[in-house]
N, C-alpha and C. Protein backbone atom coordinates (compact mmCIF):
# COMPACT_ATOMS: atom_id res chain seq x y z
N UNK A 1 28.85 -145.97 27.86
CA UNK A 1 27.84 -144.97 27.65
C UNK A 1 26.91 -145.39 26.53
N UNK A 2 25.66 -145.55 26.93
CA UNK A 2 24.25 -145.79 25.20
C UNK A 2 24.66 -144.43 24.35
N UNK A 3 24.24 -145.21 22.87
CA UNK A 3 23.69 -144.24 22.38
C UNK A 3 22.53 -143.78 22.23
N UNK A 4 22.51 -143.07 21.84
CA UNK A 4 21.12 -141.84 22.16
C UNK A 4 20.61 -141.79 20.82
N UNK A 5 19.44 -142.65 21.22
CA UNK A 5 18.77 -142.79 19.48
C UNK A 5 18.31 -141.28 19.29
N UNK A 6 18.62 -141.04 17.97
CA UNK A 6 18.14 -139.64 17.53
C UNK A 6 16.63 -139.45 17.47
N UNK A 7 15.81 -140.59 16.86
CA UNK A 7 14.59 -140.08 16.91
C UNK A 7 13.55 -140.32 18.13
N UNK A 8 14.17 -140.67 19.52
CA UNK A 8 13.97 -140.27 20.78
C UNK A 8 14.22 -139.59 21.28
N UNK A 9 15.15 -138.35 20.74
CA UNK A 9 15.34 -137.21 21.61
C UNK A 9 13.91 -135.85 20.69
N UNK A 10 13.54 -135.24 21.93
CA UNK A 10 12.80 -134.36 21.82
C UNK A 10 13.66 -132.93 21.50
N UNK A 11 14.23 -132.74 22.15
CA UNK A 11 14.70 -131.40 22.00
C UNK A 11 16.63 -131.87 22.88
N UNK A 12 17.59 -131.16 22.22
CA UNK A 12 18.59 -130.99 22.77
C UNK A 12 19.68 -129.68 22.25
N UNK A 13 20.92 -129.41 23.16
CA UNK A 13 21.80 -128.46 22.90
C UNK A 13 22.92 -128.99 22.78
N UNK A 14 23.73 -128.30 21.37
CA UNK A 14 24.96 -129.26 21.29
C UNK A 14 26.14 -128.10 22.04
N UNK A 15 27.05 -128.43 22.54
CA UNK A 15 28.32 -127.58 22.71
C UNK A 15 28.70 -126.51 22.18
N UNK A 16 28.38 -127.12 21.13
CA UNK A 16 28.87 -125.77 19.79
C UNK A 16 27.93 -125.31 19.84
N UNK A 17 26.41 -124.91 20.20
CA UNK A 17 25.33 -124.52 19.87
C UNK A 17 25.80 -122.84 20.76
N UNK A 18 26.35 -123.49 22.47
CA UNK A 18 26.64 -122.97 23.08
C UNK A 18 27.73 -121.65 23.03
N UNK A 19 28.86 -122.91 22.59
CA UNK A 19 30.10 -121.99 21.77
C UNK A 19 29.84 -120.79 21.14
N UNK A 20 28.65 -121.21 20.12
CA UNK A 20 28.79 -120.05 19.05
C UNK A 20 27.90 -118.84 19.63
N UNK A 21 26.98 -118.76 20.58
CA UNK A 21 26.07 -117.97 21.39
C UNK A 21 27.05 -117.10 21.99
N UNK A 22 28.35 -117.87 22.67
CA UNK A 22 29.29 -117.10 23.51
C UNK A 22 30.08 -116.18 22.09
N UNK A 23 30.25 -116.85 21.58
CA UNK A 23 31.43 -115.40 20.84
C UNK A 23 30.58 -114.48 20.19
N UNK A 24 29.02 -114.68 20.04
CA UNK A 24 28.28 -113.71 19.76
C UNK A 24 27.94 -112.68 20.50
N UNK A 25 27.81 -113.05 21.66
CA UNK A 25 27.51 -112.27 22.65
C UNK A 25 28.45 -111.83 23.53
N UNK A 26 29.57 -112.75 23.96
CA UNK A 26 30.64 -111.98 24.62
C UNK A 26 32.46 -111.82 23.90
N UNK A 27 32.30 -112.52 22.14
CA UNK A 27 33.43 -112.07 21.33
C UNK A 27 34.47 -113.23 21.83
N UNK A 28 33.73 -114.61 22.79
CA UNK A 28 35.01 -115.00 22.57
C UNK A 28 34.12 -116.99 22.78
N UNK A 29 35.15 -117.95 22.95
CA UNK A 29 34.24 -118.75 23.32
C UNK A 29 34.68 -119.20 24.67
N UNK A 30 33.98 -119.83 25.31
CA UNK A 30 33.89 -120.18 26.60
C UNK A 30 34.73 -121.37 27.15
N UNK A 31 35.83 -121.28 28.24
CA UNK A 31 37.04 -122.40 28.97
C UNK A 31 35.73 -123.59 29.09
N UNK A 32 36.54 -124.69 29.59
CA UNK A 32 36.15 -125.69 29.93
C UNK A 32 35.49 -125.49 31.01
N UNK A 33 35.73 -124.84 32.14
CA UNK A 33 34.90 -124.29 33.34
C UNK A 33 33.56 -123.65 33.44
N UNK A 34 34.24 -122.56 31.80
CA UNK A 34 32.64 -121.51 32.40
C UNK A 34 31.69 -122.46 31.36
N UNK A 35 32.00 -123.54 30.71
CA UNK A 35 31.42 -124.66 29.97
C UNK A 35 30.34 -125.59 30.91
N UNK A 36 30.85 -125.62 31.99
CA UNK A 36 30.31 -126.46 32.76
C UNK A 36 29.42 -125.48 33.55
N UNK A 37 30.08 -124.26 33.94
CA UNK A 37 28.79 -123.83 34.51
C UNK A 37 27.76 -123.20 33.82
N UNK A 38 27.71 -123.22 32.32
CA UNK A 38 26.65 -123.04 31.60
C UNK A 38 26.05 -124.29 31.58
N UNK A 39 26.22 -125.32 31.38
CA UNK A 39 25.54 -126.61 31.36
C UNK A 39 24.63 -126.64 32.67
N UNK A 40 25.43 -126.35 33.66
CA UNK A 40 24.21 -126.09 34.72
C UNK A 40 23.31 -125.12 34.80
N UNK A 41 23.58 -124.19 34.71
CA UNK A 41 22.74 -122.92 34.07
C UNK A 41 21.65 -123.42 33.20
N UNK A 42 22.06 -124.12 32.31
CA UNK A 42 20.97 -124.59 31.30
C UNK A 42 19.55 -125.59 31.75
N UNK A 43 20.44 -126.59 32.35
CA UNK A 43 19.27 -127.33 33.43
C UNK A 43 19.15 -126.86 34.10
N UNK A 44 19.65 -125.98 35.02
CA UNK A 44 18.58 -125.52 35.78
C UNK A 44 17.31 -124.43 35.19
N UNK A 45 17.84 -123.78 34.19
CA UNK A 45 16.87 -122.88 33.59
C UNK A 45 15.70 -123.66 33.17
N UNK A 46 16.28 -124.87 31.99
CA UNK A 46 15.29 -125.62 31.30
C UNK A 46 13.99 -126.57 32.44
N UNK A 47 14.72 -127.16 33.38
CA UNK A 47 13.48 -127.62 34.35
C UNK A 47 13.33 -126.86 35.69
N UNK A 48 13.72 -125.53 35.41
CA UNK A 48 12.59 -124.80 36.54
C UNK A 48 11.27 -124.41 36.21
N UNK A 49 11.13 -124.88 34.69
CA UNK A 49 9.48 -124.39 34.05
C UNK A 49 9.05 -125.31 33.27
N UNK A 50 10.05 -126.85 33.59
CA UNK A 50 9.00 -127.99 32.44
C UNK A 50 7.62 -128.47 32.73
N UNK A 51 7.36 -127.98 34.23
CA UNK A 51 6.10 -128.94 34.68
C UNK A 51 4.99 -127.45 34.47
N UNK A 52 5.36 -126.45 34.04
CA UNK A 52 4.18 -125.43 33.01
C UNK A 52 4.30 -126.00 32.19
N UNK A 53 5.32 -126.16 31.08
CA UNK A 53 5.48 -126.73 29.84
C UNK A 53 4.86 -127.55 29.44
N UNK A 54 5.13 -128.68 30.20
CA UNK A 54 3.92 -130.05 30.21
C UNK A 54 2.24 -129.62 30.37
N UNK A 55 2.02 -129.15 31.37
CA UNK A 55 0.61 -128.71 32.03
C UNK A 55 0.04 -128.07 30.60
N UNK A 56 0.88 -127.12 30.32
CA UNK A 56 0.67 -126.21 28.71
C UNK A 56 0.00 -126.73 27.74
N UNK A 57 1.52 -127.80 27.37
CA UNK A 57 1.02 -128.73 26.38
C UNK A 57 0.08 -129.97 26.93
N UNK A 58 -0.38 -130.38 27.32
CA UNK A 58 -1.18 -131.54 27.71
C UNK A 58 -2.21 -130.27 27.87
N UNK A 59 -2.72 -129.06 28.20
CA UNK A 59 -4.26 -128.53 28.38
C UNK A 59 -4.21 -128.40 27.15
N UNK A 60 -3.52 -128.25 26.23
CA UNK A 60 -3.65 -127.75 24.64
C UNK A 60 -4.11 -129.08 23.92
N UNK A 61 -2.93 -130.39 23.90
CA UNK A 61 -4.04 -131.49 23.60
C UNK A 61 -5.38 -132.05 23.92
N UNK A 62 -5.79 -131.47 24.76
CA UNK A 62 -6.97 -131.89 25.57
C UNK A 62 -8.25 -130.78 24.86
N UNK A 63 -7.61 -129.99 25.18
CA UNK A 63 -8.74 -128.72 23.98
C UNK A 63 -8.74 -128.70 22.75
N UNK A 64 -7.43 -129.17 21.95
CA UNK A 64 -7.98 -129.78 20.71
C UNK A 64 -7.98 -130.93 20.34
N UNK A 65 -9.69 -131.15 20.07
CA UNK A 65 -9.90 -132.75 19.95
C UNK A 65 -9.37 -133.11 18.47
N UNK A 66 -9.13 -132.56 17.77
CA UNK A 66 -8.53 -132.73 16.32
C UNK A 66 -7.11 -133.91 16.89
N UNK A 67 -6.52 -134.07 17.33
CA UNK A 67 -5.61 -134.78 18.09
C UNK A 67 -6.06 -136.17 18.67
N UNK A 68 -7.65 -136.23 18.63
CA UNK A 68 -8.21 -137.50 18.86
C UNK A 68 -8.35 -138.52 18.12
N UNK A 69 -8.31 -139.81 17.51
CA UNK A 69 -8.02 -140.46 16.35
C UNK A 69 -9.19 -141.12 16.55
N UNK A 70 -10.06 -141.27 15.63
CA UNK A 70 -11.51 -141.72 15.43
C UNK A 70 -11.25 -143.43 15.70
């Protein structure tokens, strides 16, 4: 398995990020199972709306030319 250079990742979720969401919200933390089906849950949530996300951000760089380097 690579490692995953840190200052190439944009955005990520750690396990525990997860963990600690669950005993906040449902008082306990989450099996190895309902682990996995949050992980899917998550991708699927996260790229059912990256290609707005992108579109978003790329019309926003484009409208501000301050972002243009002389």
């Amino acid at each position: 398995m690579d490692t995953i250079n840190k200052e190439d990742v944009i955005f990520y979720i750690l396990k525990e990020t997860i963990l600690d969401e669950a005993m906040l919200k449902i008082g306990r933390y989450l099996t190895e199972e309902e682990l996995d089906i949050a992980k899917d849950g998550l991708e699927w949530g996260l790229m059912t709306g990256i290609d707005t996300v992108y579109d978003t951000i790329l019309f926003e760089m484009i409208q501000n030319k301050s972002y243009e380097k002389d």
